[in-house]
Protein backbone atom coordinates (compact mmCIF):
# COMPACT_ATOMS: atom_id res chain seq x y z
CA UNK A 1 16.19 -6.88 -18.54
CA UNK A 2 13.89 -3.60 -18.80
CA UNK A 3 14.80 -3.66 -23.00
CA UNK A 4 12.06 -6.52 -22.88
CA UNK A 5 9.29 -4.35 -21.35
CA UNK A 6 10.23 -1.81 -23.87
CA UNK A 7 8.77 -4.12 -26.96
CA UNK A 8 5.57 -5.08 -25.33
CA UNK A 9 2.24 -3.70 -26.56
CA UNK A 10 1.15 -0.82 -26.43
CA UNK A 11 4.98 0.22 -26.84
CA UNK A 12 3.96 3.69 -25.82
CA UNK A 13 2.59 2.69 -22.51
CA UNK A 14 5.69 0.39 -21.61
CA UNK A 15 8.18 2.94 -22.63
CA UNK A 16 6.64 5.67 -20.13
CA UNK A 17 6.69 2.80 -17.36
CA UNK A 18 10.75 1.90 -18.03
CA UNK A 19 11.46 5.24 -17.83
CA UNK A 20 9.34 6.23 -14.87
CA UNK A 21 10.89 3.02 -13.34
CA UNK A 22 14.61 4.38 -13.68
CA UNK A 23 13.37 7.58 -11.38
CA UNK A 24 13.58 7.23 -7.24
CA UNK A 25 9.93 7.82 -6.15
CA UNK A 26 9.36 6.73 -2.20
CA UNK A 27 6.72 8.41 -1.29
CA UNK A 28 7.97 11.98 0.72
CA UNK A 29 10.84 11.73 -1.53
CA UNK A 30 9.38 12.80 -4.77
CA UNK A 31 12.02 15.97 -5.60
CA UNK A 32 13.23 13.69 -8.30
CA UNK A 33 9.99 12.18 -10.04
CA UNK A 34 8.43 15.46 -10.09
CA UNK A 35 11.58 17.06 -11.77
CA UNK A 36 11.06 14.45 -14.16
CA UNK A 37 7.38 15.02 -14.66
CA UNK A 38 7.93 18.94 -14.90
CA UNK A 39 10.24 18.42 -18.01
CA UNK A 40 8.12 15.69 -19.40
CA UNK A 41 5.33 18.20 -19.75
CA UNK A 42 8.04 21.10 -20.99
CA UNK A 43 9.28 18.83 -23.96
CA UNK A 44 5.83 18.30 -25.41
CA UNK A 45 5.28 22.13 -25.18
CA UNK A 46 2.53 21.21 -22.83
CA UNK A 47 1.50 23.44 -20.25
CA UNK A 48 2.62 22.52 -16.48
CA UNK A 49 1.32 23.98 -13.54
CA UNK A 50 2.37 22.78 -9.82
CA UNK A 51 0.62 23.70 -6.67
CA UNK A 52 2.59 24.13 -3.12
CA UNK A 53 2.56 20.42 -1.69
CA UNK A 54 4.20 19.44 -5.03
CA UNK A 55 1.07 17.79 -7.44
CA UNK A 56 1.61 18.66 -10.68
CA UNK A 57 -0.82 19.15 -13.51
CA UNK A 58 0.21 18.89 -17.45
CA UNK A 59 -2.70 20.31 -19.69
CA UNK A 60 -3.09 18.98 -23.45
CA UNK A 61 -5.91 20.84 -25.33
CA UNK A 62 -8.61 18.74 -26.82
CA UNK A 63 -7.95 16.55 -30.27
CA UNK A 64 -9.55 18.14 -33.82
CA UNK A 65 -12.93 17.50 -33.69
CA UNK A 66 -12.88 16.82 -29.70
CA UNK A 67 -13.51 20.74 -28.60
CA UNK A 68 -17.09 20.39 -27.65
CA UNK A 69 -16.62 17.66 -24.81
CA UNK A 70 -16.40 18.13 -21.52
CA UNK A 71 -12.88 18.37 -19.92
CA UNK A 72 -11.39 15.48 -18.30
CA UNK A 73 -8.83 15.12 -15.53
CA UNK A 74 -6.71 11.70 -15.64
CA UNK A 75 -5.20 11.31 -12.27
CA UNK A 76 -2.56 8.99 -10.64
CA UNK A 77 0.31 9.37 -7.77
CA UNK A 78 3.74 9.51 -9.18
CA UNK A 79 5.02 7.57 -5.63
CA UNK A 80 5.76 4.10 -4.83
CA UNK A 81 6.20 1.63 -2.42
CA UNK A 82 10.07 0.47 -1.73
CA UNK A 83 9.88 -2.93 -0.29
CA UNK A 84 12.47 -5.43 -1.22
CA UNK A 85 13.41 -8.87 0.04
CA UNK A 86 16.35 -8.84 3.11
CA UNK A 87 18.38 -11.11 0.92
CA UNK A 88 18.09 -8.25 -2.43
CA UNK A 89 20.92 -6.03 -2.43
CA UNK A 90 18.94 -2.53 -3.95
CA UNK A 91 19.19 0.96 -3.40
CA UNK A 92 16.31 2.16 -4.35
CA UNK A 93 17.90 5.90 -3.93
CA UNK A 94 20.10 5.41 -6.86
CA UNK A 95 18.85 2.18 -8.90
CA UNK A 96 16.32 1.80 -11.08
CA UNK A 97 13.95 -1.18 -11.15
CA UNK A 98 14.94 -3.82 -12.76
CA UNK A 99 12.23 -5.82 -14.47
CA UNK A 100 11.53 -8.70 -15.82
CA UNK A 101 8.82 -10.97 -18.20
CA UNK A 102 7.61 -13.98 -16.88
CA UNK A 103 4.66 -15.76 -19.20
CA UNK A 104 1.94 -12.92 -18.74
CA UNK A 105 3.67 -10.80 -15.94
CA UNK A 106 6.13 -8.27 -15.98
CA UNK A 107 7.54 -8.64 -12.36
CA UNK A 108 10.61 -6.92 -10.33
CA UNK A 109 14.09 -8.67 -9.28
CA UNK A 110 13.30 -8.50 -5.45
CA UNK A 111 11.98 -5.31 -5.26
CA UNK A 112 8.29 -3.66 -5.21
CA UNK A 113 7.47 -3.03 -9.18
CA UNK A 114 6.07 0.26 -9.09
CA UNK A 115 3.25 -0.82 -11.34
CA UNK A 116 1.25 1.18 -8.20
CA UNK A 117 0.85 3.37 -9.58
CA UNK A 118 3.28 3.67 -11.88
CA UNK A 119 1.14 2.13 -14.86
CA UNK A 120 -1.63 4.57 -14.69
CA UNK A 121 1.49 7.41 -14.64
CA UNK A 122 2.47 5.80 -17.59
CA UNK A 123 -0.76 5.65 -19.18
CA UNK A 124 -1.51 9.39 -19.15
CA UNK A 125 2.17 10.27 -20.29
CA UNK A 126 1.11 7.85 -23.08
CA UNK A 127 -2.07 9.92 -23.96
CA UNK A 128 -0.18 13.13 -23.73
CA UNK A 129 2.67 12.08 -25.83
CA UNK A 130 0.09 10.90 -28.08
CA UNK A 131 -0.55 12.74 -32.12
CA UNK A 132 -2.91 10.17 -32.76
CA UNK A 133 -5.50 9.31 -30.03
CA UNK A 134 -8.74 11.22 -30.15
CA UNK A 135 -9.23 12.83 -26.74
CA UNK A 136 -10.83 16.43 -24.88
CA UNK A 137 -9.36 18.37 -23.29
CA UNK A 138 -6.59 16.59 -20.40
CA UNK A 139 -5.93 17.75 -17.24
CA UNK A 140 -3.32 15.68 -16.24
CA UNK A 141 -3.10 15.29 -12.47
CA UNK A 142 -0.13 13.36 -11.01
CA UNK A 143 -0.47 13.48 -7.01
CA UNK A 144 2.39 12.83 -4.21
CA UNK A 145 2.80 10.73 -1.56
CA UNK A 146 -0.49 8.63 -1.97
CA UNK A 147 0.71 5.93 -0.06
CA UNK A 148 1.67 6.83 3.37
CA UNK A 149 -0.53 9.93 4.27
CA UNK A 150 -2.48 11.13 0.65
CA UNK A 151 -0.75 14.39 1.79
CA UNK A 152 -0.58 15.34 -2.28
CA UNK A 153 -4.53 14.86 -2.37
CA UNK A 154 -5.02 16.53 1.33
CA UNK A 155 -3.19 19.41 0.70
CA UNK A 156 -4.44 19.51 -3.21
CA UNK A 157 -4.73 23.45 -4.42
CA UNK A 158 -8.61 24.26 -5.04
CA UNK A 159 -8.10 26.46 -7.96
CA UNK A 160 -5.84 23.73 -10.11
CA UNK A 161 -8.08 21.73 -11.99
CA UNK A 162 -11.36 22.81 -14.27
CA UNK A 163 -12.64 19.45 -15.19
CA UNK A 164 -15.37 18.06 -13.58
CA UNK A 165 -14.53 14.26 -14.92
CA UNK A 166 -12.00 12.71 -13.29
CA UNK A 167 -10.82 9.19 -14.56
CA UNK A 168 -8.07 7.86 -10.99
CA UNK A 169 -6.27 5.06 -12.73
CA UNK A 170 -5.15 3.26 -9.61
CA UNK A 171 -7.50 -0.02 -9.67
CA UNK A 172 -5.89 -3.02 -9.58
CA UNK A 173 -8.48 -5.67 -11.19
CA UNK A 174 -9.36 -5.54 -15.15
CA UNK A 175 -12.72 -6.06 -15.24
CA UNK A 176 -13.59 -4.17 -11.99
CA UNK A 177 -15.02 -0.12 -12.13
CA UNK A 178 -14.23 1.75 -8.53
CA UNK A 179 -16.92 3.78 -7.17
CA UNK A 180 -16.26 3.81 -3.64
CA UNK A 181 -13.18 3.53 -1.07
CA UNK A 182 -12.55 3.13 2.81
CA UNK A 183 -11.16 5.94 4.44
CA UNK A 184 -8.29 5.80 6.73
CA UNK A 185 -6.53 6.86 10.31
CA UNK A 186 -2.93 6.34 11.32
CA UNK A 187 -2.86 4.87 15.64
CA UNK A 188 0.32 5.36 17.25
CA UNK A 189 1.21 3.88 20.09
CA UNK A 190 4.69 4.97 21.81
CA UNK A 191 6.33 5.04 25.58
CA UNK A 192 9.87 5.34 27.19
CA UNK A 193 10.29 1.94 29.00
CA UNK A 194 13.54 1.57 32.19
CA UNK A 195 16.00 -1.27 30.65
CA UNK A 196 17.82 -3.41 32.72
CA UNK A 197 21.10 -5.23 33.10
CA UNK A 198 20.58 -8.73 31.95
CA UNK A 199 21.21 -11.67 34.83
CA UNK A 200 23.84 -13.34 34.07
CA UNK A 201 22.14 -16.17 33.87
CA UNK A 202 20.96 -15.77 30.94
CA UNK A 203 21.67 -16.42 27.45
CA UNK A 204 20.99 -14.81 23.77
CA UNK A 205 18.82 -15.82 21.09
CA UNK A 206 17.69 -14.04 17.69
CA UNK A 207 13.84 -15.20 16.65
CA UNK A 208 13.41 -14.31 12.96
CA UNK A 209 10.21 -14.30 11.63
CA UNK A 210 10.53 -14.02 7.36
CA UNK A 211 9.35 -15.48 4.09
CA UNK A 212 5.85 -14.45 4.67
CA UNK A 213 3.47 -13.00 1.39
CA UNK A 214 2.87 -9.74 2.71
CA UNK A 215 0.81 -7.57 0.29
CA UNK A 216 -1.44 -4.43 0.42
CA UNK A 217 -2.95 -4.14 3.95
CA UNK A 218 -6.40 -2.97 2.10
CA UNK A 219 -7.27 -4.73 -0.49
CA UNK A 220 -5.58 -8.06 0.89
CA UNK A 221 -6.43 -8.20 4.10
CA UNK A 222 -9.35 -10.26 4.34
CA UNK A 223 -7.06 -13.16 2.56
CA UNK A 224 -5.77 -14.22 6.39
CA UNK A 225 -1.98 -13.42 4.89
CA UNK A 226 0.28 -13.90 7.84
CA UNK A 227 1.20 -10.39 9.92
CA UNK A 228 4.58 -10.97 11.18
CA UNK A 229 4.39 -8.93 13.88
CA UNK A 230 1.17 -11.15 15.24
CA UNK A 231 3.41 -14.17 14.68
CA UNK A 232 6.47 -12.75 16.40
CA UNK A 233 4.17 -11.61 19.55
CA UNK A 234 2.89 -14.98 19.88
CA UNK A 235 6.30 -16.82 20.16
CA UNK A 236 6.82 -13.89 22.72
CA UNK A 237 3.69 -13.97 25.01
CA UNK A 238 4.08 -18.21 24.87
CA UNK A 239 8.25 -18.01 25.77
CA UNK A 240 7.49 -15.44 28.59
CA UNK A 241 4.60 -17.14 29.90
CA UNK A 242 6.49 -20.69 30.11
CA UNK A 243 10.10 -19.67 30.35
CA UNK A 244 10.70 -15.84 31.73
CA UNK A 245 11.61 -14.66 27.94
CA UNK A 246 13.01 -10.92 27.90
CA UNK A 247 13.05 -8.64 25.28
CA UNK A 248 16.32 -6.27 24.13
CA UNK A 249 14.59 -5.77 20.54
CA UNK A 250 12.41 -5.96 18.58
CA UNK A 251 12.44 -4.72 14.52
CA UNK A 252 9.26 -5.54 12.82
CA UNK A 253 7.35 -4.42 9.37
CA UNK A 254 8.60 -1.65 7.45
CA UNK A 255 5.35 0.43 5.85
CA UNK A 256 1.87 1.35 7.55
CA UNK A 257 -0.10 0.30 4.57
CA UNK A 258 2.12 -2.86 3.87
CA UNK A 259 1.38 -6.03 5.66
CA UNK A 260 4.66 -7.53 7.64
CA UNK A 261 6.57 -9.43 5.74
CA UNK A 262 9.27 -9.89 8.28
CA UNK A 263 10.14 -9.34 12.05
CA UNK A 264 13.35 -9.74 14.36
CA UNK A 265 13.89 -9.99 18.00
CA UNK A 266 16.86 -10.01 20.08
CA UNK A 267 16.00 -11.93 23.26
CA UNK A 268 17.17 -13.80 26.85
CA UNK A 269 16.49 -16.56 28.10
CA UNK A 270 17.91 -18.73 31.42
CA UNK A 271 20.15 -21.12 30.69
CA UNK A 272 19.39 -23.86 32.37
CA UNK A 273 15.67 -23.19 30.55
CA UNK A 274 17.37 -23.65 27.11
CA UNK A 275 16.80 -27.00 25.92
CA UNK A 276 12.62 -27.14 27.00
CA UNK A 277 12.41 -23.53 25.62
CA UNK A 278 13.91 -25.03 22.13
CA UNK A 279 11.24 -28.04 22.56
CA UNK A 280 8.36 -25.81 23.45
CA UNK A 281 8.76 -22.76 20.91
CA UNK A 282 9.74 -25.07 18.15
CA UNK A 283 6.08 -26.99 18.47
CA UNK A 284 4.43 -23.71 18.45
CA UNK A 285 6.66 -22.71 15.13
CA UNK A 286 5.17 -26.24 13.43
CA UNK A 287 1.95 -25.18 14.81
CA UNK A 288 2.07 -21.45 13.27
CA UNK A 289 3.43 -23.21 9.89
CA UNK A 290 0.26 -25.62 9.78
CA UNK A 291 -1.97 -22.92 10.44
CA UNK A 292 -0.44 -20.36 7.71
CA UNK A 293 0.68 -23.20 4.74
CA UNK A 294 -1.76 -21.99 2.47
CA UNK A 295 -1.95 -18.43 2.61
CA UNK A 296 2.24 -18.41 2.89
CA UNK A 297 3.57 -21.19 1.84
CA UNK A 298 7.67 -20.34 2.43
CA UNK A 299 7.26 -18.54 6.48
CA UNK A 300 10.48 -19.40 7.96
CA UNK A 301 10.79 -18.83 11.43
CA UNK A 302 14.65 -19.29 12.92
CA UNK A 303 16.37 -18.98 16.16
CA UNK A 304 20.38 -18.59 16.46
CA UNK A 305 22.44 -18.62 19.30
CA UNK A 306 24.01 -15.32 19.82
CA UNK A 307 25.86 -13.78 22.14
CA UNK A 308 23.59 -12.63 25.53
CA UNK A 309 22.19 -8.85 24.74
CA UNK A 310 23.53 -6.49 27.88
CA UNK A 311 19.79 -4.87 28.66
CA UNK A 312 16.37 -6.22 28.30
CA UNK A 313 12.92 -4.38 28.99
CA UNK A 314 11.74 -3.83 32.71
CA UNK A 315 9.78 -6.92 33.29
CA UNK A 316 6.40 -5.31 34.40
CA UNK A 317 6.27 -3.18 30.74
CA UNK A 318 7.55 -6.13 28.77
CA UNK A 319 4.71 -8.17 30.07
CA UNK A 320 1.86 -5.24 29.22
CA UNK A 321 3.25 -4.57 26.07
CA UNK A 322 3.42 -8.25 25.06
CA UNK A 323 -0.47 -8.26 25.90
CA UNK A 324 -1.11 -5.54 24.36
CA UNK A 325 -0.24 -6.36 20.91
CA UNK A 326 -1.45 -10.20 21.37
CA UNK A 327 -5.31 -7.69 22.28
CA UNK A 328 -5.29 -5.26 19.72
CA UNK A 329 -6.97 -6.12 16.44
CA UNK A 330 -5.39 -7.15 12.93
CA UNK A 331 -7.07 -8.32 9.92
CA UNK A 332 -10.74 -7.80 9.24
CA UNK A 333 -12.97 -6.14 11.98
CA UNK A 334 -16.50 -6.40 10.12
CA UNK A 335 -17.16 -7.37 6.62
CA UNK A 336 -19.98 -4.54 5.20
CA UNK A 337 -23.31 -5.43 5.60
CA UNK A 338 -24.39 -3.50 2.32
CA UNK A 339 -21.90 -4.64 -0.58
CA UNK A 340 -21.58 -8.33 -0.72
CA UNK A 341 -17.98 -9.25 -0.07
CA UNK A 342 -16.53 -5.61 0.57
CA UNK A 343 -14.60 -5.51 4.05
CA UNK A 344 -15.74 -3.30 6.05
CA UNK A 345 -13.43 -1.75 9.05
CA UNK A 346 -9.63 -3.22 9.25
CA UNK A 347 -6.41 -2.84 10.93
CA UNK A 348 -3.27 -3.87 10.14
CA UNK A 349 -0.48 -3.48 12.93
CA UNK A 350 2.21 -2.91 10.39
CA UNK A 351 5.42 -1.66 12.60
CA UNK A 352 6.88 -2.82 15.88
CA UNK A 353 9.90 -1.00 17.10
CA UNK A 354 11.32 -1.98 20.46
CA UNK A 355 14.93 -1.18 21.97
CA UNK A 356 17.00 0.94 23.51
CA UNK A 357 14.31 2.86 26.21
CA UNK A 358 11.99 3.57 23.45
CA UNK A 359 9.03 1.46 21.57
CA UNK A 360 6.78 2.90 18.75
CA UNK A 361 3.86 1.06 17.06
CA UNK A 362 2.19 1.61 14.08
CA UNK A 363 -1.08 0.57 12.83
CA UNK A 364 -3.54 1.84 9.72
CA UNK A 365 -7.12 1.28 10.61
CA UNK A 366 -9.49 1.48 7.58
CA UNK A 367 -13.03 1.92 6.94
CA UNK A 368 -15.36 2.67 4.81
CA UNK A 369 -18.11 3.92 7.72
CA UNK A 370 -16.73 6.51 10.17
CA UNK A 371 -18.16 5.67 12.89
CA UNK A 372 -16.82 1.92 12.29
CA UNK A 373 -13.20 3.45 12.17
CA UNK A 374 -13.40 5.53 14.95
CA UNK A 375 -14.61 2.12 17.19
CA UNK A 376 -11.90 -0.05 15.52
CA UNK A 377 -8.81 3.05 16.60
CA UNK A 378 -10.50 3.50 20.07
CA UNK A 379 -10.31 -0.66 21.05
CA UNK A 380 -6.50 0.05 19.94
CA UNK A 381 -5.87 2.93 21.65
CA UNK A 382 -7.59 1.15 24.51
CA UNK A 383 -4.96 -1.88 24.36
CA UNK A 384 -2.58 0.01 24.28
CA UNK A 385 -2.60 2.91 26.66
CA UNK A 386 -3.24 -0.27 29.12
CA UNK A 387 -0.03 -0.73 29.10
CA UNK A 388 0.96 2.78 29.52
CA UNK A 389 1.61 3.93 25.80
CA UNK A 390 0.84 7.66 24.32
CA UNK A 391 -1.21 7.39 21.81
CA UNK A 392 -2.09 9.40 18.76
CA UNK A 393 -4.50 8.95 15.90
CA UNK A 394 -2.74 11.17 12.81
CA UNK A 395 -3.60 11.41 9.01
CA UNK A 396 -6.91 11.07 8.99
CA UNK A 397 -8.62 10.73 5.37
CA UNK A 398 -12.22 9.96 4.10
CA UNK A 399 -13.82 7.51 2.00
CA UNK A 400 -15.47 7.90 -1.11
CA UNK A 401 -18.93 7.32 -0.97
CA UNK A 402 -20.51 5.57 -4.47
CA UNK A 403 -22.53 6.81 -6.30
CA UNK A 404 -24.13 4.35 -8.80
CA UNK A 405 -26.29 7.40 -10.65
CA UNK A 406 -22.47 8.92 -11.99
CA UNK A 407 -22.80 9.35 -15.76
CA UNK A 408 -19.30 8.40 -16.24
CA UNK A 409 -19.80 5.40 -14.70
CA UNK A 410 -22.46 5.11 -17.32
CA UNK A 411 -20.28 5.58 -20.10
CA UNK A 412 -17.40 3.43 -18.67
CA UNK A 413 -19.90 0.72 -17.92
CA UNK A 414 -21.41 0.89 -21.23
CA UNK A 415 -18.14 1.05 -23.43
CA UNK A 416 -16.27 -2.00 -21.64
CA UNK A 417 -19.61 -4.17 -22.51
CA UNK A 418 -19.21 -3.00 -26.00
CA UNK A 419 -14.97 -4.04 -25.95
CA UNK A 420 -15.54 -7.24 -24.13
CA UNK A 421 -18.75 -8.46 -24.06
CA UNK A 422 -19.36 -8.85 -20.73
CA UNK A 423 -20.05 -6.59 -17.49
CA UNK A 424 -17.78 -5.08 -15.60
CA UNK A 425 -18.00 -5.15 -11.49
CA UNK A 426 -18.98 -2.30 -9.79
CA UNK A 427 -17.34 -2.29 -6.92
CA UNK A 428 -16.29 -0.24 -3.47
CA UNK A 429 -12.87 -1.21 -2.33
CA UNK A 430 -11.62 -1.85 1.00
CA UNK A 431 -8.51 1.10 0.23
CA UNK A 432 -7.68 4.88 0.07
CA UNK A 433 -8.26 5.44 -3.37
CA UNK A 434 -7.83 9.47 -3.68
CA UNK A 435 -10.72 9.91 -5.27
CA UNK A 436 -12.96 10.98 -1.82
CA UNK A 437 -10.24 13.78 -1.01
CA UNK A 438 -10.04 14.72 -4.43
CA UNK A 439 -13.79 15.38 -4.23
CA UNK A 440 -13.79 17.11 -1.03
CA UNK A 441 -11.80 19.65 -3.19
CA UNK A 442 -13.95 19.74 -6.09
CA UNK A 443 -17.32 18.46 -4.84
CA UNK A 444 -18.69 18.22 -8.14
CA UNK A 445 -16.21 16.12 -9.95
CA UNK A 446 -17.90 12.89 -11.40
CA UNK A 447 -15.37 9.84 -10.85
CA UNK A 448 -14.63 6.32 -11.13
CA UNK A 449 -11.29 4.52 -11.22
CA UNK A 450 -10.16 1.34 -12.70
CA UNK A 451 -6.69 -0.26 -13.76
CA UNK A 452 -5.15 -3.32 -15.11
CA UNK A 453 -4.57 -6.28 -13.13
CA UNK A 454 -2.12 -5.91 -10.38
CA UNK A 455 -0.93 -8.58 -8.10
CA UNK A 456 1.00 -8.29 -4.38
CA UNK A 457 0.92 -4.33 -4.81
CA UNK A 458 3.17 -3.18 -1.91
CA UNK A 459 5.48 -6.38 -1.99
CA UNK A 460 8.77 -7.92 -3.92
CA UNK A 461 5.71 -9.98 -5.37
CA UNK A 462 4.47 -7.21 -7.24
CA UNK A 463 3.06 -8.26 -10.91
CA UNK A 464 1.30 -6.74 -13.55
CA UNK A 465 -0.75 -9.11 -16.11
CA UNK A 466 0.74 -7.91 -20.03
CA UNK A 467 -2.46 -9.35 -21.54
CA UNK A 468 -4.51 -7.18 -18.83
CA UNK A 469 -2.64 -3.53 -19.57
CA UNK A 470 -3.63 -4.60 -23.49
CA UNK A 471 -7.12 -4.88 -22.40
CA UNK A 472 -7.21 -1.89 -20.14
CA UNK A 473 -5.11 0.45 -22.85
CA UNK A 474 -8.09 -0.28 -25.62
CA UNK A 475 -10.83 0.97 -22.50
CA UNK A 476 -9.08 4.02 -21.97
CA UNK A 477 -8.62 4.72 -25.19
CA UNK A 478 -12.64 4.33 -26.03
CA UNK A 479 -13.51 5.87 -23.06
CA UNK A 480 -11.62 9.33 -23.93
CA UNK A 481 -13.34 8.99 -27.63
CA UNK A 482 -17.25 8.84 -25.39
CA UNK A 483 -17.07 11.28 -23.13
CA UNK A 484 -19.97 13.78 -23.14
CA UNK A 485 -20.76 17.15 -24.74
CA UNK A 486 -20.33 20.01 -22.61
């Protein structure tokens, strides 16, 4: 399958993206991609310099004719996301992706695609591979573990980079120019619960929640995509309310910046209740399905006999905790009152783990205002230590503020008129772009980021438009031929 990608244009481009695709890369497990990056650099005779978290930076020297412009740092993160469908058999540990071409998108078979950010990776080993493009002087930057703490951009050495351009690759609409992103905080909620000894009264059911979009839980949040940890709560509260439901388990979501796909729960229920609780939970299910047929179009939710779980949750926690997730906050929290159509504050309660004594939830709360995050993580740490959970607010990052005066926005503006006759959008985005750490670091680096067109980031619906990389490979290439004297 991948042999196809390898003939699309720019052949270059989709080369560096097959063979980035064969490498592991979940984020915190980068020992292999960075090996791969290291010798990359080596076999073009390039210079390679790594800090101590593990970034790496690969440093070309300026084209003929190119020595008088100003230095420029092309940046990207060399991890992934590793989602695949329940019904995929993948080890994303020892397989490499395995891709496909449908019409105008090069998609993966069940899996994440890596084109986050694994296209902009590719574009920059493109440009340093490269005898022909005209460029200055690169400073390659290719971060770690962007997507579940920016602990590569955190923890970025000060003294690595001399550029004060820096082009982030990681935007995932064609005709769109980043100038701005939300910031970020990770809320934890956790507790030790008492289990008991289920009544023998009582009988077993699995509730499986599945076939839901899912997607990025920034930049696709405000679409009203179906969080299946929400869904799964609600057929809790309304089965404990009516019928004395207890929970053994619950397994939900998989990634903090990934909304739920799926969710399972192990559950007991009186017998003699069984054939009302069928009636009544099976008119909320058509309910939820009415409510969520155009935003995901193939949610299944099942329930199967099984055999009775031996311990459930103490009655008094189950009931707080149940609340407490059907209070706290997911989706949008307030749409920004100065950029038309840019979200604001979110959250997205992306893990649920309950069994066994112990539960854990996880939540990313986003926003491009401080203040506005801090309110959204306090009403969730408020939920939730109602109901006697710890918890902990942990990786903390800032936004990028825009700045509209940048000259290379100028010149990136300016040059995609020229290629396509029309203006670009100058947007904020409602996600961590690295670019606001990155300049916390160097506070006088001059940035934008853009990107081809990339659909379901963060989901086995991953895409990336052929026709859009063409159209973003010419930019980049103009863009490197403009940039400004010293």
């Amino acid at each position: 399958m991948n042999s196809a990608i390898r003939s699309l244009e720019p052949k270059s481009l989709w080369n560096h993206f097959a063979d980035l695709n064969a490498v592991p890369r979940a984020s915190k497990k980068e020992e292999e991609v960075i090996a791969f990056m290291k010798a990359f650099g080596a076999s073009l005779s390039l210079e390679v310099k790594q800090d101590a978290i593990g970034n790496i930076v690969v440093v070309k020297p300026a084209s003929v004719g190119m020595e008088d412009r100003k230095t420029v740092v092309l940046q990207s993160h060399l991890d992934m996301v590793h989602q695949k469908n329940n019904d995929t058999q993948f080890d994303f540990a020892t397989q490499g992706i395995e891709m496909f071409i449908e019409d105008d998108w090069v998609k993966a078979k069940g899996t994440t695609l890596g084109a986050d950010n694994g296209i902009g990776v590719a574009t920059i080993m493109a440009i340093l591979a490269s005898n022909e493009m005209k460029h200055p002087k690169i400073e390659a930057l290719f971060t770690i573990d962007e997507e579940t703490g920016m602990t590569g951009a955190m923890n970025l050495s000060n003294d690595l980079l001399t550029g004060n351009i820096l082009l982030n690759l990681d935007t995932e609409e064609d005709n769109e120019i980043g100038i701005g992103c939300a910031g970020g905080v990770d809320v934890t909620a956790e507790r030790n619960y008492n289990e008991v000894d289920t009544d023998n009264t009582k009988i077993g059911y699995q509730i499986s929640v599945k076939g839901l979009e899912g997607g990025h839980s920034g930049i696709e949040i405000h679409k009203g995509l179906g969080n299946a940890n929400k869904i799964m709560n609600r057929l809790l509260l309304d089965a404990y309310e009516n019928f004395g439901l207890q929970i053994s388990s619950i397994v939900g979501g998989s990634l903090r910046n990934a909304i739920p796909r799926e969710s399972e729960a192990i559950v007991a229920i009186d017998a003699i209740n069984e054939d009302v609780f069928l009636l009544e939970i099976n008119l909320l299910i058509t309910a939820i399905k009415a409510e969520q047929i155009q935003m995901d179009p193939n949610l299944t939710i099942d329930l199967k006999k099984i055999e009775t779980p031996n311990k459930v949750m103490d009655l008094g926690v189950q009931e707080g905790i149940i609340k407490s997730l059907h209070t706290a906050h997911n989706g949008v929290f307030r749409m920004s009152p100065e950029v038309k159509g840019l979200v604001e504050a979110s959250n997205n309660i992306a893990k649920v783990q309950i069994g066994n004594g112990t539960l854990k939830i996880d939540c990313l709360t986003r926003s491009s205002v401080i203040s506005s995050r801090t309110d959204v993580a306090n009403s969730l740490r408020s939920a939730f230590e109602l109901s006697g959970c710890e918890v902990g607010f942990g990786g903390a990052y800032p936004g990028w503020k825009p700045n509209r005066n940048s000259p290379i926005l100028k010149v990136l503006d300016d040059t995609y008129y020229k290629l396509n006759n029309e203006k670009a959008h100058i947007m904020a985005c409602h996600a961590g772009l690295e670019c606001g750490i990155i300049g916390e670091h160097y506070p006088n680096m001059d940035m934008v980021s853009f990107g081809p067109t990339i659909l379901g980031a963060h989901s086995p619906d991953e895409r990336v438009s052929i026709s859009s990389v063409q159209k973003y490979w010419k930019l980049v290439e103009a863009v490197l031929k403009e940039i400004p004297l010293k």
